[in-house]
PDB file of N, CA and C in Angstrom:
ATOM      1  N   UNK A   1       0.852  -1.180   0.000  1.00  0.00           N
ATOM      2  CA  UNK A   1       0.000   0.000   0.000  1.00  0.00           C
ATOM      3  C   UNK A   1       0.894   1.237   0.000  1.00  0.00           C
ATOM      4  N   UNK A   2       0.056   2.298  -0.603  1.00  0.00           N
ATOM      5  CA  UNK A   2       0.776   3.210  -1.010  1.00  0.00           C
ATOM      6  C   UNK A   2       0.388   5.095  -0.168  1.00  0.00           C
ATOM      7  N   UNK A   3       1.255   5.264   0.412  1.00  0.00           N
ATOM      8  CA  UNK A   3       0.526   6.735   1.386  1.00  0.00           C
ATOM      9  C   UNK A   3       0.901   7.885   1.003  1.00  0.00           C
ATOM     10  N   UNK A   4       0.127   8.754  -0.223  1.00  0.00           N
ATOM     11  CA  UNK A   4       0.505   9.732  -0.438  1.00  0.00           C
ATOM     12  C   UNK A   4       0.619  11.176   0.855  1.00  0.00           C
ATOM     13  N   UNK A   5       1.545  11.287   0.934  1.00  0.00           N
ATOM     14  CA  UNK A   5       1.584  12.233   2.054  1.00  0.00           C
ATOM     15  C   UNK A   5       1.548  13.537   1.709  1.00  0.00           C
ATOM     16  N   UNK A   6       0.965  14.622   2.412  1.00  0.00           N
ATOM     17  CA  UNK A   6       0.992  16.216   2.204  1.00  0.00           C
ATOM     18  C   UNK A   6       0.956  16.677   3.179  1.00  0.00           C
ATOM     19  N   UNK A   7       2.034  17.343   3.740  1.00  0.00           N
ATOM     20  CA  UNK A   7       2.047  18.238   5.285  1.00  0.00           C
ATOM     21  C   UNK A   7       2.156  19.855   4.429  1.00  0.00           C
ATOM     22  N   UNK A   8       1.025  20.425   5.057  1.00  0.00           N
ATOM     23  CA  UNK A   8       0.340  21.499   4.531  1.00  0.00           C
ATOM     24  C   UNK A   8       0.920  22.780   5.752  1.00  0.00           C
ATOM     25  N   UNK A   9       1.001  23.727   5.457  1.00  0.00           N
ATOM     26  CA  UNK A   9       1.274  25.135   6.453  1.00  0.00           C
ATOM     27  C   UNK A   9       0.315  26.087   6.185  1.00  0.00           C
ATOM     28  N   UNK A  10      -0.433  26.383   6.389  1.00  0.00           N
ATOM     29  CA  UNK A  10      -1.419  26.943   6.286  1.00  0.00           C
ATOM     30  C   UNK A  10      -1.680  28.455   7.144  1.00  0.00           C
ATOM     31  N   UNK A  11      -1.800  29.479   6.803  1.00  0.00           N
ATOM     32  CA  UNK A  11      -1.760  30.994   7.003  1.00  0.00           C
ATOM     33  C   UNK A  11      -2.980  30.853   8.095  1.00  0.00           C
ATOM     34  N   UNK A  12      -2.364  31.104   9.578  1.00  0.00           N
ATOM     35  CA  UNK A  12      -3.607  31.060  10.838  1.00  0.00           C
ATOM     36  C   UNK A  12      -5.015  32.128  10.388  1.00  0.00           C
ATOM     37  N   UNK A  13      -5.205  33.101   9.558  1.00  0.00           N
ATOM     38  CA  UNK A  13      -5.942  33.541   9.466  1.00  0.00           C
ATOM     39  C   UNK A  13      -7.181  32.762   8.386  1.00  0.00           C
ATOM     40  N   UNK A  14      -6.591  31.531   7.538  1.00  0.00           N
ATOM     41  CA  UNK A  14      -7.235  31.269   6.913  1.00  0.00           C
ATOM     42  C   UNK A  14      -7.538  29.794   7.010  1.00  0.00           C
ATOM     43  N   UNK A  15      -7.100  29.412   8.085  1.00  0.00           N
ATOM     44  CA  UNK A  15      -7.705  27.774   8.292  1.00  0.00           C
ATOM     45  C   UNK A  15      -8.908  27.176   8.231  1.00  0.00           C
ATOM     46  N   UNK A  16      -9.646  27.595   9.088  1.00  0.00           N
ATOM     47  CA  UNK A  16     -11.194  27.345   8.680  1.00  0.00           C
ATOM     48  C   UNK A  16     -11.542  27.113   7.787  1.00  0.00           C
ATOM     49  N   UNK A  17     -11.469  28.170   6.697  1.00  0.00           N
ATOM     50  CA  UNK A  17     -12.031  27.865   5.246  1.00  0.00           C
ATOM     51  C   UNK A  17     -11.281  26.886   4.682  1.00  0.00           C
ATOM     52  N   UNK A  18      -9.710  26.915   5.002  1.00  0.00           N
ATOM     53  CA  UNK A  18      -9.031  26.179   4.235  1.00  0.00           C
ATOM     54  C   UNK A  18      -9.244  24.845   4.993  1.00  0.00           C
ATOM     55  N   UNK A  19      -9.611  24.252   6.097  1.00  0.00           N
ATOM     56  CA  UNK A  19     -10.414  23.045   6.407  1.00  0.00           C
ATOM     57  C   UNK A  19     -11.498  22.809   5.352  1.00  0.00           C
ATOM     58  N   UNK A  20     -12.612  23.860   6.059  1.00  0.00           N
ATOM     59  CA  UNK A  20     -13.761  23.222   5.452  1.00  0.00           C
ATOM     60  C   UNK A  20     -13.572  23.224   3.710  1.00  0.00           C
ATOM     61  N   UNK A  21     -12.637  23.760   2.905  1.00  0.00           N
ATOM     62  CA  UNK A  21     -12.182  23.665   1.691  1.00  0.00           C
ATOM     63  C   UNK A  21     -12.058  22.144   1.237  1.00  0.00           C
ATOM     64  N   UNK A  22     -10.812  21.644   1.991  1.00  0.00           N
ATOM     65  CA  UNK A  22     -10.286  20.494   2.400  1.00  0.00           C
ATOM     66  C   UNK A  22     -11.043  19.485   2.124  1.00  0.00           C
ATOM     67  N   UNK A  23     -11.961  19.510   3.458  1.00  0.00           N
ATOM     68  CA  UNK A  23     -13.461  18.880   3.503  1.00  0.00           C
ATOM     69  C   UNK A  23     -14.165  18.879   2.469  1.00  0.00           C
ATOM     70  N   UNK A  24     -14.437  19.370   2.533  1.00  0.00           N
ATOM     71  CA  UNK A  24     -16.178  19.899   1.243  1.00  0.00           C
ATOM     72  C   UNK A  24     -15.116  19.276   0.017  1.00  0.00           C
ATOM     73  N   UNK A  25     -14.416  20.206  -0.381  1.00  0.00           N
ATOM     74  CA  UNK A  25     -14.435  20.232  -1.710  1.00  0.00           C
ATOM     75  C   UNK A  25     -12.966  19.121  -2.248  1.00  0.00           C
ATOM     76  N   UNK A  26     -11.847  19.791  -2.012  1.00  0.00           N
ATOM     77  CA  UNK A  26     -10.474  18.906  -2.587  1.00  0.00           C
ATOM     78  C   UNK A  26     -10.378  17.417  -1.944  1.00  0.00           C
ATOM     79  N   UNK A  27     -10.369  16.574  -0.874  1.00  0.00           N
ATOM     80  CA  UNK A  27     -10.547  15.538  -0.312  1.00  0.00           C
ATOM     81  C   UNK A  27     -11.656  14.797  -1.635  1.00  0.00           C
ATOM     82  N   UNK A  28     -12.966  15.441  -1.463  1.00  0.00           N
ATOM     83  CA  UNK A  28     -14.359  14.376  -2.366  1.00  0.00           C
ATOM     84  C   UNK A  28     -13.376  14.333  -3.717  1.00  0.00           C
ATOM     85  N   UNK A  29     -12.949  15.860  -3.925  1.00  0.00           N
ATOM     86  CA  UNK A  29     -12.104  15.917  -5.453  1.00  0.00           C
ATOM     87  C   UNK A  29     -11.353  14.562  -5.712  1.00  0.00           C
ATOM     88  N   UNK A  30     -10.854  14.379  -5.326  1.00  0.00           N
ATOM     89  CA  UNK A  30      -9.661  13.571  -4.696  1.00  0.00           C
ATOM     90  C   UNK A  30      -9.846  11.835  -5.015  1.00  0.00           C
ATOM     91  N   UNK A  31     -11.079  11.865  -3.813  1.00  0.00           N
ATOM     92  CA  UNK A  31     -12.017  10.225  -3.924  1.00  0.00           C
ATOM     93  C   UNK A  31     -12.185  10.296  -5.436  1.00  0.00           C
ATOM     94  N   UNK A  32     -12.862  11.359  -5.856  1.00  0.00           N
ATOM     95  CA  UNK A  32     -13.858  10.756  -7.185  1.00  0.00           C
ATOM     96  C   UNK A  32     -12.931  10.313  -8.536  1.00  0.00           C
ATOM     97  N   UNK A  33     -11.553  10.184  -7.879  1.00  0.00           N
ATOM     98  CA  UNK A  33     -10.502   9.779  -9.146  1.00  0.00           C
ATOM     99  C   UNK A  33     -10.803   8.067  -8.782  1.00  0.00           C
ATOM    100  N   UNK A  34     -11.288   7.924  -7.691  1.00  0.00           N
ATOM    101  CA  UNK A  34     -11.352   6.113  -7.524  1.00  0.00           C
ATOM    102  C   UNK A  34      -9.941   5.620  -7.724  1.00  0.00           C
ATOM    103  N   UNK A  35      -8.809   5.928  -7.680  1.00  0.00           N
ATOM    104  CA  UNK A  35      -7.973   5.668  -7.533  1.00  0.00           C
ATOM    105  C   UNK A  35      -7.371   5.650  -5.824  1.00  0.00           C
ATOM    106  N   UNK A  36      -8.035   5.994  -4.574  1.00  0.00           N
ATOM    107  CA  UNK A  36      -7.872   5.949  -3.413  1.00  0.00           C
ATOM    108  C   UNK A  36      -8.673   4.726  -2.492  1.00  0.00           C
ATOM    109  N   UNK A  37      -7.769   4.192  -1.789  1.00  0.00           N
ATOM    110  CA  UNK A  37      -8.927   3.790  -0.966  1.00  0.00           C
ATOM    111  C   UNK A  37      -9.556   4.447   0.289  1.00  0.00           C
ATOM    112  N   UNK A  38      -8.800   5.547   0.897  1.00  0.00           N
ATOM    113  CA  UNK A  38      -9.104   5.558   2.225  1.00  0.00           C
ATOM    114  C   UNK A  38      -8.376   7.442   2.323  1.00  0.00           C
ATOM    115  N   UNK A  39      -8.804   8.157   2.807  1.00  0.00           N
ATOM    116  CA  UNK A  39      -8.337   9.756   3.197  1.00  0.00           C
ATOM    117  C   UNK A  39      -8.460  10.250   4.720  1.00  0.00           C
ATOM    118  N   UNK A  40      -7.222  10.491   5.047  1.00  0.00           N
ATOM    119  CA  UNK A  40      -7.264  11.156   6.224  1.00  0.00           C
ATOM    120  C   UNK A  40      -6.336  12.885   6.463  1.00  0.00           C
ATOM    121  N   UNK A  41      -6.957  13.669   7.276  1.00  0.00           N
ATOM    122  CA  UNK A  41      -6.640  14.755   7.498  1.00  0.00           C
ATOM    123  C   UNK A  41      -6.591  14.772   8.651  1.00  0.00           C
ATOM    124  N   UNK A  42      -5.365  15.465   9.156  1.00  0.00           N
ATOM    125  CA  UNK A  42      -4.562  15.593  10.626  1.00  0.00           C
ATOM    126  C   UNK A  42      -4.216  16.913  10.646  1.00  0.00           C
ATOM    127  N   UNK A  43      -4.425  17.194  12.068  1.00  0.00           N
ATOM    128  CA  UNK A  43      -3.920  18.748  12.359  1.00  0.00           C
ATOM    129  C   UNK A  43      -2.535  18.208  13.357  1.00  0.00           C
ATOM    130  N   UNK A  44      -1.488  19.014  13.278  1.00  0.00           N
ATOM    131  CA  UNK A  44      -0.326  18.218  13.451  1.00  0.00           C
ATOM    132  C   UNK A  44       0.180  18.975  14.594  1.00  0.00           C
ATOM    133  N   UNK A  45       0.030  18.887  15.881  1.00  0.00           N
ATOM    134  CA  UNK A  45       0.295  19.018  16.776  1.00  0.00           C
ATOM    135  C   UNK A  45       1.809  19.366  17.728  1.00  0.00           C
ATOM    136  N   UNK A  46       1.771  20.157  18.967  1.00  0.00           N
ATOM    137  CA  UNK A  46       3.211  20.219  19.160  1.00  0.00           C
ATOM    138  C   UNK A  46       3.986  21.107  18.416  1.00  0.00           C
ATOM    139  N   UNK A  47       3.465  22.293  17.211  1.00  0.00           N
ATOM    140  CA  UNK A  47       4.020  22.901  16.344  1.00  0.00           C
ATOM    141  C   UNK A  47       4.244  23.999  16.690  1.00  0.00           C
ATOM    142  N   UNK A  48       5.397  24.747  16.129  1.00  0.00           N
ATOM    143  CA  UNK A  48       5.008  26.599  16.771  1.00  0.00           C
ATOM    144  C   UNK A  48       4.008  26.654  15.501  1.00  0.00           C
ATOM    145  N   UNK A  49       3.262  28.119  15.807  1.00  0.00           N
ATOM    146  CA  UNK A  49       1.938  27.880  14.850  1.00  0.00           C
ATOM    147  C   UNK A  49       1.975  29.166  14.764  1.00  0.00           C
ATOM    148  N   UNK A  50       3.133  30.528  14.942  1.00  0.00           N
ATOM    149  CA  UNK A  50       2.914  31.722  14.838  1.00  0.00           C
ATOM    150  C   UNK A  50       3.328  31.718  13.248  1.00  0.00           C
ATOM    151  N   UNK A  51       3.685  30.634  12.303  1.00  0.00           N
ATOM    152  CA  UNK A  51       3.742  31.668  11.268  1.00  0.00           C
ATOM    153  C   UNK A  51       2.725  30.562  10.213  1.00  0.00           C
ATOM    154  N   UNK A  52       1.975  29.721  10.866  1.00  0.00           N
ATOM    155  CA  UNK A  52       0.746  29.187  10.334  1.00  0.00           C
ATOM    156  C   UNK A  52       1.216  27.657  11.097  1.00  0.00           C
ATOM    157  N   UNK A  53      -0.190  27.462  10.748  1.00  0.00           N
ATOM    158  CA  UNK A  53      -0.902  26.261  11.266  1.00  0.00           C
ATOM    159  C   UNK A  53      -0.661  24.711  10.513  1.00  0.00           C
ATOM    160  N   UNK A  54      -0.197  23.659  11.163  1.00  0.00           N
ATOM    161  CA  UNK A  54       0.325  22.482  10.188  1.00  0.00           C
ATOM    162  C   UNK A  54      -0.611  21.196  10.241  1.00  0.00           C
ATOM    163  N   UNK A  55      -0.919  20.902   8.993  1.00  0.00           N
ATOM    164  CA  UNK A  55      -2.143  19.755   8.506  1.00  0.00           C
ATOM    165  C   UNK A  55      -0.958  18.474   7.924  1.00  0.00           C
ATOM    166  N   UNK A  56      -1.842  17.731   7.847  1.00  0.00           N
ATOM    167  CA  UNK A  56      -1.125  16.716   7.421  1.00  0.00           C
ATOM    168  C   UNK A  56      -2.298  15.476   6.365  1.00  0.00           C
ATOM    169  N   UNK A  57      -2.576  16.163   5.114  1.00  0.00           N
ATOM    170  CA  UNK A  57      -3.504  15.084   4.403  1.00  0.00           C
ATOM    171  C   UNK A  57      -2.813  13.456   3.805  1.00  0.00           C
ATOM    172  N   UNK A  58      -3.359  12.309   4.168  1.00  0.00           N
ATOM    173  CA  UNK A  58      -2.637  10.824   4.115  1.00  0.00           C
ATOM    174  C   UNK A  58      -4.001  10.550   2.617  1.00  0.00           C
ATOM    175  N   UNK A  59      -3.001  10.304   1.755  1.00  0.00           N
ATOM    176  CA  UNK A  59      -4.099   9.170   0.883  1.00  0.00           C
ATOM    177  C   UNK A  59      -3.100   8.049   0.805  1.00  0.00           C
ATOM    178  N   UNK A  60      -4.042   7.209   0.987  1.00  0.00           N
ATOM    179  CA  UNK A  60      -3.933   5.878   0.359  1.00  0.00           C
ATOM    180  C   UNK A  60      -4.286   5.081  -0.856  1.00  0.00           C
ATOM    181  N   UNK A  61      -3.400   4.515  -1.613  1.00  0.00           N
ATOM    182  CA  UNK A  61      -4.047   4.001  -2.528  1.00  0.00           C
ATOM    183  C   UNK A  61      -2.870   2.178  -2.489  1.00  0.00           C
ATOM    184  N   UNK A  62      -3.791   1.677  -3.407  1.00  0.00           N
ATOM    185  CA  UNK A  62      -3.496   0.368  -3.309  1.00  0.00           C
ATOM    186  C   UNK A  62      -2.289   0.408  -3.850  1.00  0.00           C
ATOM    187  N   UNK A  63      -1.306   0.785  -4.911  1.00  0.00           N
ATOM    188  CA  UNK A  63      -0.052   0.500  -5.463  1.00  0.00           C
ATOM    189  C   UNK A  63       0.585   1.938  -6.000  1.00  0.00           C
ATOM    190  N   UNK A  64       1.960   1.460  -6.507  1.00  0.00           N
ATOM    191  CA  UNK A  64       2.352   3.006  -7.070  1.00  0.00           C
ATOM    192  C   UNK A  64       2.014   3.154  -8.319  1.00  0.00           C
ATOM    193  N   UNK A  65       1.586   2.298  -9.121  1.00  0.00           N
ATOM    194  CA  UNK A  65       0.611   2.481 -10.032  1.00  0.00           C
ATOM    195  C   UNK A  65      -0.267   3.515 -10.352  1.00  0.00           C
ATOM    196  N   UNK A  66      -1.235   3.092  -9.075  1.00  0.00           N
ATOM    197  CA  UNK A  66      -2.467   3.501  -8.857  1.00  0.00           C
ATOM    198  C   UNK A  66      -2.302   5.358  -8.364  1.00  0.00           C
ATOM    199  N   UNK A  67      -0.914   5.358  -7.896  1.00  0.00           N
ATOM    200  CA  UNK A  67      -0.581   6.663  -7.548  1.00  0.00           C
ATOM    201  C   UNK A  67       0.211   7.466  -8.758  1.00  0.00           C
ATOM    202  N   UNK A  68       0.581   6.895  -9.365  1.00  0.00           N
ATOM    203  CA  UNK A  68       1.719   7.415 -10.337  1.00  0.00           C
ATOM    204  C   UNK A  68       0.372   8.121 -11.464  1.00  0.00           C
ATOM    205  N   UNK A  69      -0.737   7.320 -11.791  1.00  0.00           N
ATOM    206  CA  UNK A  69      -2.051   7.757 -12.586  1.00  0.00           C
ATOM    207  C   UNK A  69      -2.471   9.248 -11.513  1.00  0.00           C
ATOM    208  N   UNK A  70      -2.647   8.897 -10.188  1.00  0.00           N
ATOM    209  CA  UNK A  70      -2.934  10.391 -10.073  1.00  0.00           C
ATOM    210  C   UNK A  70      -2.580  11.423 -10.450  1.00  0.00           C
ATOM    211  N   UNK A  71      -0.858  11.194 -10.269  1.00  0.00           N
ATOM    212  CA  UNK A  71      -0.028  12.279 -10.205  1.00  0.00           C
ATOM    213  C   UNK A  71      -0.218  12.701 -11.908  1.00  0.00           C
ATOM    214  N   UNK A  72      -0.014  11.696 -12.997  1.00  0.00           N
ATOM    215  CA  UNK A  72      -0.048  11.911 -14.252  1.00  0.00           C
ATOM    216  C   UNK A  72      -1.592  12.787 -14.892  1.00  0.00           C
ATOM    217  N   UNK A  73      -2.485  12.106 -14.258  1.00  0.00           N
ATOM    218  CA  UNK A  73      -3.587  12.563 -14.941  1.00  0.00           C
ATOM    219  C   UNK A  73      -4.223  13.808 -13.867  1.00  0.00           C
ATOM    220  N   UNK A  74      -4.179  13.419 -12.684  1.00  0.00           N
ATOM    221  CA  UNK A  74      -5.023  14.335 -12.076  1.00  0.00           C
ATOM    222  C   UNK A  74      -4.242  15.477 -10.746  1.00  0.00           C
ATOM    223  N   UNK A  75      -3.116  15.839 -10.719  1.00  0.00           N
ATOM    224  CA  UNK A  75      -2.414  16.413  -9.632  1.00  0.00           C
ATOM    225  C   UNK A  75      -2.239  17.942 -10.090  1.00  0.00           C
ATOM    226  N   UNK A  76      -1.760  17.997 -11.198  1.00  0.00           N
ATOM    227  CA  UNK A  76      -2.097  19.344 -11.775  1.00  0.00           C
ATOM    228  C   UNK A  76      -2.988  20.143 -11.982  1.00  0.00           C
ATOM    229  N   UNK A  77      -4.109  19.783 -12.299  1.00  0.00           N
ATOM    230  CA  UNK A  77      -5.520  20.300 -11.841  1.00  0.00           C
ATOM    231  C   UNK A  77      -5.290  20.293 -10.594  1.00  0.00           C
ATOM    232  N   UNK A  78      -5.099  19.418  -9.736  1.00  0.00           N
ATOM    233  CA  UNK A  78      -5.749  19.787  -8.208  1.00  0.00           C
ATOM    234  C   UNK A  78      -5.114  20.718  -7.934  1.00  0.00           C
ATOM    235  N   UNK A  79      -3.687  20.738  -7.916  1.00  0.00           N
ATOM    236  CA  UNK A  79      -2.821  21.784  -7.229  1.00  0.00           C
ATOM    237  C   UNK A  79      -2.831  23.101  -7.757  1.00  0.00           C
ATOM    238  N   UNK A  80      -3.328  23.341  -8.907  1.00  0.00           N
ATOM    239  CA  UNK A  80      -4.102  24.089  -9.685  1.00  0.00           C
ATOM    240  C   UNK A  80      -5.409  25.174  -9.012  1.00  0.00           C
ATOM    241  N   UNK A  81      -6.475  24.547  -8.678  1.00  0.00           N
ATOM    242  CA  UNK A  81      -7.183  24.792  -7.711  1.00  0.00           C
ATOM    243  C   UNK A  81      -7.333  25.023  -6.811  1.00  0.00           C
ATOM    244  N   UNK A  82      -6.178  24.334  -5.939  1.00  0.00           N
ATOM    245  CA  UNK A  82      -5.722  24.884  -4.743  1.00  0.00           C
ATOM    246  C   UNK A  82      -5.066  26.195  -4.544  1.00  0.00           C
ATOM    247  N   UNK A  83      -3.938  26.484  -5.899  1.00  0.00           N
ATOM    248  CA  UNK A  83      -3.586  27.650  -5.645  1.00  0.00           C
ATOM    249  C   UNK A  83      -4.478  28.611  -6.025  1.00  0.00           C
ATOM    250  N   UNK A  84      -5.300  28.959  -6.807  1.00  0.00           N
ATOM    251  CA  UNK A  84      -6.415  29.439  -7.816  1.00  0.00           C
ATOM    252  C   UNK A  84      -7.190  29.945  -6.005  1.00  0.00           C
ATOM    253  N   UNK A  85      -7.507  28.644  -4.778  1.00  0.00           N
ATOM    254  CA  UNK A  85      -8.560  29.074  -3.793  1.00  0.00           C
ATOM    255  C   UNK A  85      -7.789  30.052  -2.946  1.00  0.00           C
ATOM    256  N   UNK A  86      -6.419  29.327  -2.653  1.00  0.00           N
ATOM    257  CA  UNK A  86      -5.540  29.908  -1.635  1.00  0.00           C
ATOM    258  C   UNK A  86      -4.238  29.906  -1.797  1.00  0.00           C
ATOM    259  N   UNK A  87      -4.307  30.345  -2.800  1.00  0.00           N
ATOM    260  CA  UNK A  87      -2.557  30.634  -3.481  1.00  0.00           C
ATOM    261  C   UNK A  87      -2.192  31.986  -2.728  1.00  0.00           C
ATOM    262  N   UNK A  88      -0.566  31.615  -1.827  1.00  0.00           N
ATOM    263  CA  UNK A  88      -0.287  32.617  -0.957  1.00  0.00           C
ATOM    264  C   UNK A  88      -0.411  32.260   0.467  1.00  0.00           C
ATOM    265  N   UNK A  89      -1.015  31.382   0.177  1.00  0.00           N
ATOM    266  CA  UNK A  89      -1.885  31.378   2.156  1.00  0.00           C
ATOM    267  C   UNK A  89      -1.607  30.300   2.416  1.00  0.00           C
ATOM    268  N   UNK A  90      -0.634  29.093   1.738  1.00  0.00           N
ATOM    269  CA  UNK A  90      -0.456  28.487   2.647  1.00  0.00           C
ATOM    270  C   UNK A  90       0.999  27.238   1.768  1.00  0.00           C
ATOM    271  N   UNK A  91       1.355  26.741   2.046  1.00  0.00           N
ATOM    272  CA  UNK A  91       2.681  26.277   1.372  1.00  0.00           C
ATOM    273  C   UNK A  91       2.944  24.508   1.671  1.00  0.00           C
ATOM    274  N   UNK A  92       3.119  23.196   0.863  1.00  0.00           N
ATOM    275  CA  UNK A  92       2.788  22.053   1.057  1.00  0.00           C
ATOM    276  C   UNK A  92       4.424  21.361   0.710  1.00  0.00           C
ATOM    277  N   UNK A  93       4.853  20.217   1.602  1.00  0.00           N
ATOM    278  CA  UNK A  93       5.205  19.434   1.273  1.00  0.00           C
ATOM    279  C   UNK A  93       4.839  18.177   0.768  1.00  0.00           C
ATOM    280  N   UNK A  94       5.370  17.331  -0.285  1.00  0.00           N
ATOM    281  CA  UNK A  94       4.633  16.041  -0.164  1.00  0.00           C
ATOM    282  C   UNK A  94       5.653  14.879  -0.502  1.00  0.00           C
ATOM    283  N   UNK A  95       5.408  14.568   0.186  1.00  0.00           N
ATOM    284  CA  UNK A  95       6.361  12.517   0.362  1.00  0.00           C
ATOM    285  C   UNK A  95       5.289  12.035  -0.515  1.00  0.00           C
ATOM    286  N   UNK A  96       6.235  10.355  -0.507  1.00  0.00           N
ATOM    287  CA  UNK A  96       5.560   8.999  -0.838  1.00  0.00           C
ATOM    288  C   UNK A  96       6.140   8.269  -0.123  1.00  0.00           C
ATOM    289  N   UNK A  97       5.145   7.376   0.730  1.00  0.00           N
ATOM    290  CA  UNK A  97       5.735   6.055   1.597  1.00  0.00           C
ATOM    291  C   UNK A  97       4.951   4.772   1.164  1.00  0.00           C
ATOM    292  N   UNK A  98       5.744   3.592   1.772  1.00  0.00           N
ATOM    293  CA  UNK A  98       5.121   2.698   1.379  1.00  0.00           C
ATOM    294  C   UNK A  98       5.203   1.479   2.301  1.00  0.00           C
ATOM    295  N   UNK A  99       3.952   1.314   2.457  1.00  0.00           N
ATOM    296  CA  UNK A  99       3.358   0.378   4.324  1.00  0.00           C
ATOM    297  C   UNK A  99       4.233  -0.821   3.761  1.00  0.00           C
ATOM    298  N   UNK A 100       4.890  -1.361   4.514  1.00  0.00           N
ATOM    299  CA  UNK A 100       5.697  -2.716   4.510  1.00  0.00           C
ATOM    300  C   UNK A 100       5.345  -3.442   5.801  1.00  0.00           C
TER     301      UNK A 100
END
């Protein structure tokens, strides 16, 4: 199994929305590639948080396959959109791990 990782920094004035963003909208975005099995979002604790706030979104998908099609067909749009909602406001790392 395959854990796309994204630890997110996010501008304290704009979390909320950029949750319920998260929520509502990029996460379902996300599912409806059917290429995931499972999504989780973490607020990441223990952080200094004066120059924003740290998330941590986990997808899973069954192989790197199945991830390598996201990234090819559908990651550019997303990240696309993301900056388009909150470009400026908030800044992402992203790994790939893999459950052994």
């Amino acid at each position: 199994m395959i854990i796309y990782n994204v630890t997110i920094k996010v501008d304290p004035h704009y979390t909320d929305a950029w949750v319920s963003w998260m929520k509502n909208e990029h996460i379902p975005d996300l599912e409806n590639t059917g290429l995931f099995l499972s999504t989780r979002l973490c607020h990441l604790l223990e952080q200094d948080e004066a120059e924003g706030v740290t998330y941590v979104a986990q997808y899973f998908c069954e192989d790197i396959e199945q991830y390598n099609t996201y990234i090819n067909e559908y990651a550019t749009a997303m990240r696309e959109k993301a900056a388009k909602a909150f470009g400026g406001k908030f800044a992402a790392f992203r790994t790939v791990m893999e459950i052994i």
